[in-house]
C-alpha atoms as a PDB file:
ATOM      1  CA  UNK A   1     121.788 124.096 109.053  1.00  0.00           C
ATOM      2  CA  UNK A   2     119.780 121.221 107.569  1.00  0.00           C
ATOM      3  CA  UNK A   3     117.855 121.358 104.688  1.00  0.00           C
ATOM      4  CA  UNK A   4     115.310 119.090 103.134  1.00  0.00           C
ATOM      5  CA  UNK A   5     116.340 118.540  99.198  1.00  0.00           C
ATOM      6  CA  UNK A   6     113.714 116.241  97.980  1.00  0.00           C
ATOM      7  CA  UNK A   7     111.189 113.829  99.811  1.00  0.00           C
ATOM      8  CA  UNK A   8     108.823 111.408  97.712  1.00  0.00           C
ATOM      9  CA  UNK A   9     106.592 108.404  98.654  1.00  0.00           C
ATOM     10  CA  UNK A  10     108.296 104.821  98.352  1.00  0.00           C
ATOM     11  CA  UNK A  11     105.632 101.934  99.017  1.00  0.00           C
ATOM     12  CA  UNK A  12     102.765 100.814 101.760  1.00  0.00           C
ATOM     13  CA  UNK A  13     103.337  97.044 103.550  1.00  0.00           C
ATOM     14  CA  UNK A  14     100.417  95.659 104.818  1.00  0.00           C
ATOM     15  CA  UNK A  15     103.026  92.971 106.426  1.00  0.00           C
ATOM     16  CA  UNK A  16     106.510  92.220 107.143  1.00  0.00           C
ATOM     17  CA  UNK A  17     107.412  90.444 103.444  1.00  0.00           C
ATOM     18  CA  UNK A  18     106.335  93.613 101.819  1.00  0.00           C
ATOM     19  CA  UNK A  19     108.113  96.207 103.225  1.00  0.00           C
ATOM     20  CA  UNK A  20     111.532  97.845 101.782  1.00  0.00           C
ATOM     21  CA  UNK A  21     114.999  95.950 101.626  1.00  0.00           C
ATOM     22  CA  UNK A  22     116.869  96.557 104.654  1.00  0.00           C
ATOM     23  CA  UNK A  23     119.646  99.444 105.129  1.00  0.00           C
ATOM     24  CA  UNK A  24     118.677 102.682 104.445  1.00  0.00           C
ATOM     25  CA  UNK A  25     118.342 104.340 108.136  1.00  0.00           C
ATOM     26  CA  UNK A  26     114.453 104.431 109.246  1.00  0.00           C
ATOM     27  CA  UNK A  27     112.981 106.985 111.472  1.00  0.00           C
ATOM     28  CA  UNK A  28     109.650 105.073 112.933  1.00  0.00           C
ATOM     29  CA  UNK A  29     106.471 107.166 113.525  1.00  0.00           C
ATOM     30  CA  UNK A  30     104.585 105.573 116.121  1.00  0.00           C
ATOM     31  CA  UNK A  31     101.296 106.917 118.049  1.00  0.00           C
ATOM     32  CA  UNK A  32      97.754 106.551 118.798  1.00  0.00           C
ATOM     33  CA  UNK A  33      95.512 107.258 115.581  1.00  0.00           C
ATOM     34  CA  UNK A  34      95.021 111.165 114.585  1.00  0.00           C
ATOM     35  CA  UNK A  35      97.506 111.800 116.858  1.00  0.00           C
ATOM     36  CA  UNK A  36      99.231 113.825 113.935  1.00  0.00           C
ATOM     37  CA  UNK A  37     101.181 111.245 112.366  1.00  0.00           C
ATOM     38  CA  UNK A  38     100.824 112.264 108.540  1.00  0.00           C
ATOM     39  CA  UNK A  39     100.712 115.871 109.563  1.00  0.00           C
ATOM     40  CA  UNK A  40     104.286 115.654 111.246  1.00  0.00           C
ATOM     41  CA  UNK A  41     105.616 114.178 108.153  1.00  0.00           C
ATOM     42  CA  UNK A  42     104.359 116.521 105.734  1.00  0.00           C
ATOM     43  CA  UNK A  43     105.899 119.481 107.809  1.00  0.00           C
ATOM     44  CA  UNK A  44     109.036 117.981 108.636  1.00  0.00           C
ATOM     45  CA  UNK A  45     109.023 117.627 105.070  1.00  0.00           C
ATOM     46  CA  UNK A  46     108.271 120.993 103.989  1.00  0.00           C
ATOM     47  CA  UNK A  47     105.624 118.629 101.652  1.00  0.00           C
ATOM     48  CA  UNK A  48     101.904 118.645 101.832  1.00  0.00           C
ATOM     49  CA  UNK A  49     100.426 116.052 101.097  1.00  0.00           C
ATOM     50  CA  UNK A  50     102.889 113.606 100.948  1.00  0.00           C
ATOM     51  CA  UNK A  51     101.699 111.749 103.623  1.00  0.00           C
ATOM     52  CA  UNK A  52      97.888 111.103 103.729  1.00  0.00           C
ATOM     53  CA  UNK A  53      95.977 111.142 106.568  1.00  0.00           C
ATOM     54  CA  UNK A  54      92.232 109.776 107.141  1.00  0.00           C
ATOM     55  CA  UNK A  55      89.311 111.251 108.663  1.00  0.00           C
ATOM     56  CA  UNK A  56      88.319 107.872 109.888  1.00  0.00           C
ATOM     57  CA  UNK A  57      90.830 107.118 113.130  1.00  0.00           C
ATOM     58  CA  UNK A  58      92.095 103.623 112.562  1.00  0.00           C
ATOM     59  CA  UNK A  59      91.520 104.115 109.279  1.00  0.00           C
ATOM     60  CA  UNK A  60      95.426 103.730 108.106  1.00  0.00           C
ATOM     61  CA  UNK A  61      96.110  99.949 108.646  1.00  0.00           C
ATOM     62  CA  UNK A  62      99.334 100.219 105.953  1.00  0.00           C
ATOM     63  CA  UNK A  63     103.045 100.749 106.783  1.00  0.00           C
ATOM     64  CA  UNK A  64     104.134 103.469 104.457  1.00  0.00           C
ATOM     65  CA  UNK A  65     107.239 104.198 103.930  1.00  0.00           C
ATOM     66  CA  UNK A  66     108.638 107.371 102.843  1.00  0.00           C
ATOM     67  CA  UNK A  67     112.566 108.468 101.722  1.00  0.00           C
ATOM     68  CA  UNK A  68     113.455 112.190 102.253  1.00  0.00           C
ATOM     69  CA  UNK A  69     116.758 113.664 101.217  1.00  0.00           C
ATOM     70  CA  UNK A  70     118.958 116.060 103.641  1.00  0.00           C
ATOM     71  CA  UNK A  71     121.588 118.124 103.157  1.00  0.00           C
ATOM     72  CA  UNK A  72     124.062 120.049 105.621  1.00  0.00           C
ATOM     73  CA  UNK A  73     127.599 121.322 105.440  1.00  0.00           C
ATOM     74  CA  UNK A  74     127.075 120.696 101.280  1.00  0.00           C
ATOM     75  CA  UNK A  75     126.790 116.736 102.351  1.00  0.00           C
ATOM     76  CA  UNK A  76     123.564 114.535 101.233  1.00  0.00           C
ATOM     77  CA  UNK A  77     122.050 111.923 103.698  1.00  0.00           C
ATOM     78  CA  UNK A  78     119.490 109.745 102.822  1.00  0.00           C
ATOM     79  CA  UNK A  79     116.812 108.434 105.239  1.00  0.00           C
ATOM     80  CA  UNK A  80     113.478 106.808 105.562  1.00  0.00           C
ATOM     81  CA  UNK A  81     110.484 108.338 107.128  1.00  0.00           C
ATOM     82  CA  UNK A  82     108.150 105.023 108.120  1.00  0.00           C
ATOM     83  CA  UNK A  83     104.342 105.574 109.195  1.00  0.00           C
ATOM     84  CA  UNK A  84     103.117 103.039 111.436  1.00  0.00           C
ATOM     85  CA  UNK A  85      99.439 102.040 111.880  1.00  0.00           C
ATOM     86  CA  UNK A  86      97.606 104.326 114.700  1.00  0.00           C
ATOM     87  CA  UNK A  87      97.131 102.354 117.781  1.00  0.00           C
ATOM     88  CA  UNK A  88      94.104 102.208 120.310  1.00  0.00           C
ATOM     89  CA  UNK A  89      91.475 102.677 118.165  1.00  0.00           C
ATOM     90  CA  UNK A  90      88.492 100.562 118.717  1.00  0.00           C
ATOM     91  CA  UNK A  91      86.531 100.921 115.606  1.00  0.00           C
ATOM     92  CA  UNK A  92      87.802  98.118 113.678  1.00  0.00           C
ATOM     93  CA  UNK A  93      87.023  94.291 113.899  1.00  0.00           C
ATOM     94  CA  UNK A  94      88.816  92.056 116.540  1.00  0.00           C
ATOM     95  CA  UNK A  95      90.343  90.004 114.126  1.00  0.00           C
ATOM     96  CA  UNK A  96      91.718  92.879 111.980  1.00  0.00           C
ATOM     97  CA  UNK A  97      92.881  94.412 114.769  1.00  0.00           C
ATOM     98  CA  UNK A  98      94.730  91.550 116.163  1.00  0.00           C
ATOM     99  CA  UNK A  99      96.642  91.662 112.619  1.00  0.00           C
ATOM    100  CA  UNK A 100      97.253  94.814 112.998  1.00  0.00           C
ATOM    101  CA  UNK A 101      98.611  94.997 116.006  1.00  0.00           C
ATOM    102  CA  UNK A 102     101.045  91.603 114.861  1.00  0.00           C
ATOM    103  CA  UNK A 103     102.476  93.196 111.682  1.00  0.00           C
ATOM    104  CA  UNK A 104     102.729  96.559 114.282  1.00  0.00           C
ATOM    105  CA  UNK A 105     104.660  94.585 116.514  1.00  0.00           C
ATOM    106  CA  UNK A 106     106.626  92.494 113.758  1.00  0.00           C
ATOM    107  CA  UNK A 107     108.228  95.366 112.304  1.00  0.00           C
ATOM    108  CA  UNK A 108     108.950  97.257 115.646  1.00  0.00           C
ATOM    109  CA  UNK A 109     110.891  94.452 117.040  1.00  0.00           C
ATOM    110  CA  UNK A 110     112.390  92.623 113.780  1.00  0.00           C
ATOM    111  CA  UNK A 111     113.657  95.630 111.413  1.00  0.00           C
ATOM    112  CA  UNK A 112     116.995  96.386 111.529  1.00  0.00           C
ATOM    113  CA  UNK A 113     116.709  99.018 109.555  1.00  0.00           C
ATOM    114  CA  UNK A 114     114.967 101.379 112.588  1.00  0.00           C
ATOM    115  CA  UNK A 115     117.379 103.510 114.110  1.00  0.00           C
ATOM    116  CA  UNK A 116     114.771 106.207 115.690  1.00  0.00           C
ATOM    117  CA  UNK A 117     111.618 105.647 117.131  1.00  0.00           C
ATOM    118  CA  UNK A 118     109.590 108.885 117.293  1.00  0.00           C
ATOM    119  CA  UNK A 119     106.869 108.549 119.513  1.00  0.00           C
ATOM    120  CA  UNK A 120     103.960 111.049 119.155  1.00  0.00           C
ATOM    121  CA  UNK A 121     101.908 111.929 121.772  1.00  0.00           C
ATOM    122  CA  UNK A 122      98.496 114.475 121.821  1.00  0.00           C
ATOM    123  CA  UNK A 123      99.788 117.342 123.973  1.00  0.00           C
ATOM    124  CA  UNK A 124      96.191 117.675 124.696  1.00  0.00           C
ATOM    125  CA  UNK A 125      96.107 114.327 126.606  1.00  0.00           C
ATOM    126  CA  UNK A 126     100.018 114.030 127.890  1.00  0.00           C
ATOM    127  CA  UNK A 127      99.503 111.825 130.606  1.00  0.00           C
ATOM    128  CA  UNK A 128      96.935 108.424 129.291  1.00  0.00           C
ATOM    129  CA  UNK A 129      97.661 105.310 129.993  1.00  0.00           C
ATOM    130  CA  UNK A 130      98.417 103.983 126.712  1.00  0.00           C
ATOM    131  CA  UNK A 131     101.002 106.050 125.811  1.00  0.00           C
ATOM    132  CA  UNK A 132     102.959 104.997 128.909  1.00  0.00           C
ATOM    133  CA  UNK A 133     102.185 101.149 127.891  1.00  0.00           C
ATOM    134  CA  UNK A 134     103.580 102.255 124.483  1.00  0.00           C
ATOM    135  CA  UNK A 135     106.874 103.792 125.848  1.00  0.00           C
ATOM    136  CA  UNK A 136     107.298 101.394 128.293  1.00  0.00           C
ATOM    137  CA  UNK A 137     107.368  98.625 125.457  1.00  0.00           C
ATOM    138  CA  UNK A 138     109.740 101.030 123.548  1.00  0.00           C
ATOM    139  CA  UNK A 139     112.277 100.913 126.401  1.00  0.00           C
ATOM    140  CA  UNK A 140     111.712  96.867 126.971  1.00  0.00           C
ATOM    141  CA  UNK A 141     112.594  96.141 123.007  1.00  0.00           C
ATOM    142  CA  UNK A 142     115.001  99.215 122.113  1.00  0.00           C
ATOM    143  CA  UNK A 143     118.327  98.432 120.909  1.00  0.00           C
ATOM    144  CA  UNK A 144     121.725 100.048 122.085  1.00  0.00           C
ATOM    145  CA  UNK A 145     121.857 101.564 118.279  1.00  0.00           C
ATOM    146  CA  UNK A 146     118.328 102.962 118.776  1.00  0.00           C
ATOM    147  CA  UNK A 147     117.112 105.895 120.143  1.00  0.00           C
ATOM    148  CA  UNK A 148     113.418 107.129 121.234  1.00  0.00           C
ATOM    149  CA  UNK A 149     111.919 110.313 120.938  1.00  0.00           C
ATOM    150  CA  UNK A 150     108.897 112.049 122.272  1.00  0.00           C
ATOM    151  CA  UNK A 151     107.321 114.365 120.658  1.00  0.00           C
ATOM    152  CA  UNK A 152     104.026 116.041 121.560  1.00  0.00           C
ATOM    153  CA  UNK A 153     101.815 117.450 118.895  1.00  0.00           C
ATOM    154  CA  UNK A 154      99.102 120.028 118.556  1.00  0.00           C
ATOM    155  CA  UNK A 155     101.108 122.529 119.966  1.00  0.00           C
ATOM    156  CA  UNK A 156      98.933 125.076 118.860  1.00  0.00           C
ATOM    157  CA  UNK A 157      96.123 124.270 121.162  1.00  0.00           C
ATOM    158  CA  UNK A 158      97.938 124.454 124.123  1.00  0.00           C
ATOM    159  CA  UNK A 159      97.723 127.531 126.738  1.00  0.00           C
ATOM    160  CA  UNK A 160     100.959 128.370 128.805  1.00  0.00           C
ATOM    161  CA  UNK A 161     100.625 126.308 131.417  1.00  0.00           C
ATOM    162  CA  UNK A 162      99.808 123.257 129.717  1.00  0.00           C
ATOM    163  CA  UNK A 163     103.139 123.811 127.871  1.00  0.00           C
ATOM    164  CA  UNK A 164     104.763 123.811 130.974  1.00  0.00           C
ATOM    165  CA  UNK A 165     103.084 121.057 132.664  1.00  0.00           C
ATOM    166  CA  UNK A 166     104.335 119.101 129.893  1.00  0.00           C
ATOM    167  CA  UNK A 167     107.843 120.152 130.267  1.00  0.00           C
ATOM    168  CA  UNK A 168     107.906 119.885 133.466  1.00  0.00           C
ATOM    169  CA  UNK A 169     107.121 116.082 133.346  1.00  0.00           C
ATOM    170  CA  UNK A 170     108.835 115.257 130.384  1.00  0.00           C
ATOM    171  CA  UNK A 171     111.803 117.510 130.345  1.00  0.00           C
ATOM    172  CA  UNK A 172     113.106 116.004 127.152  1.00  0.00           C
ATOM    173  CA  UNK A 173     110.044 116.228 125.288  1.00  0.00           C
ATOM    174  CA  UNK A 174     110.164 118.247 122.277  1.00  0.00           C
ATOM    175  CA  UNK A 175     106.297 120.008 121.311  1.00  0.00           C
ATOM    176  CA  UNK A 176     105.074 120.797 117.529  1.00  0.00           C
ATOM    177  CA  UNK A 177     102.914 122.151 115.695  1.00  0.00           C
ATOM    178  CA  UNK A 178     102.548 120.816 112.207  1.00  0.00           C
ATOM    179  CA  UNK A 179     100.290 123.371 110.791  1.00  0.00           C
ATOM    180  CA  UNK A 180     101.670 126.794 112.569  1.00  0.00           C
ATOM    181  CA  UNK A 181     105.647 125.080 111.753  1.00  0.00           C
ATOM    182  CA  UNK A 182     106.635 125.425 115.451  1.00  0.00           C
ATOM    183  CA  UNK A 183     109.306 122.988 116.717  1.00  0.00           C
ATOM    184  CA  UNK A 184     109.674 121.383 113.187  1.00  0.00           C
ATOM    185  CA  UNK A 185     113.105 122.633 113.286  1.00  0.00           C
ATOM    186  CA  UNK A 186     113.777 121.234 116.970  1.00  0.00           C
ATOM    187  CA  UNK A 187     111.924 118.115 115.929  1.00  0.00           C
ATOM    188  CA  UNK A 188     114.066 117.758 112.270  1.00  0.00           C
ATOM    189  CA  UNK A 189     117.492 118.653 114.062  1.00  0.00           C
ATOM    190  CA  UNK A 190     116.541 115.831 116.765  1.00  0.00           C
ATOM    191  CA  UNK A 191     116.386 113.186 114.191  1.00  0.00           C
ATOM    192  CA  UNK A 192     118.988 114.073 112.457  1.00  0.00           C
ATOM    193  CA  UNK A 193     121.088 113.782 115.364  1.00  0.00           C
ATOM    194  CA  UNK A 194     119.662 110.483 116.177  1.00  0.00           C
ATOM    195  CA  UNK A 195     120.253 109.000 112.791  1.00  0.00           C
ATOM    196  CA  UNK A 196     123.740 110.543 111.725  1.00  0.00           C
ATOM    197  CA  UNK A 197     125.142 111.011 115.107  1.00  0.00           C
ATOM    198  CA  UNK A 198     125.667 114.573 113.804  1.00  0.00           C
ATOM    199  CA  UNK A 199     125.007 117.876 116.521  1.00  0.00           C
ATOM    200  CA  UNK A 200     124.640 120.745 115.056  1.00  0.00           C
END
């Protein structure tokens, strides 16, 4: 079984020169803004408030990075929980967003560090366009050494059969719900798998 040891808050990059030194293995949080992104890491955490999270969507233009500390079988592994700017969000300049979206982009493509890309989708709105632009671009630029993940959030709101809608389309999806803890476990096991090549 894995268990969470310690997790703490590293730095925030506004751009490529100021994030981390390469070569600790980075899981990449990427989604549309208050899609849950903050939320996921504080629960897969077991941390509140370690990640903040604005009221204001688009709000978050940093990279933050975060290191959290595993353990399993009496081994340590070390990792790097990294999250991105939301995406989509109109309420911000053209120009900003246009930097935004280039230091966004910069880091997806040029990091070597990334070895999962979690991609979090609002199980309340599975199917919109953007996050199908956003996965596409995922597959396009993904390395062999990379892997993606979707994972739908807000759980909790969901009736029965818009769980199973959802797993129906996406039958490797894997659904959350950061404040009720369900499929944190699924969701932590996943990316430990990912990063350590490690089943449990």
């Amino acid at each position: 079984m894995i268990k969470v040891k310690d997790a703490f808050f590293v730095k925030s990059a506004s751009k490529m020169e100021e994030t981390t030194p390469e070569g600790m293995s980075e899981v990449a949080f990427i989604g549309r803004s208050n899609v849950g992104k903050s939320s996921i890491i504080n629960a897969l955490t077991n941390k509140k408030g370690l990640a903040k999270s604005s009221s204001t969507p688009g709000k978050t233009r940093l990279i933050n990075f975060f290191q959290i500390v595993l353990s399993k079988d009496e081994k340590t592994y070390h990792a790097q929980l990294v999250d991105l700017p939301g995406f989509g969000y109109a309420k911000v300049s053209h120009s900003l967003k246009e930097e935004w979206q280039k230091n966004l982009t910069d880091y997806i493509k040029r990091r070597a560090s990334i070895r999962t890309f979690v991609h979090l989708i609002d199980s309340r709105h599975p199917f919109l366009e953007i996050d199908q632009a956003v996965h596409d671009y995922l597959q396009e630029i993904v390395r062999p050494d990379q892997t993606i993940l979707r994972i739908f959030t807000k759980l909790d709101k969901l009736k029965q059969s818009e769980i199973s809608v959802i797993k129906k389309n996406y039958p490797d999806a894997i659904l959350v719900s950061s404040s009720s803890k369900k499929g944190i476990d699924k969701a932590l096991n996943a990316i430990f798998e990912t990063l350590f090549g490690e089943k449990l």
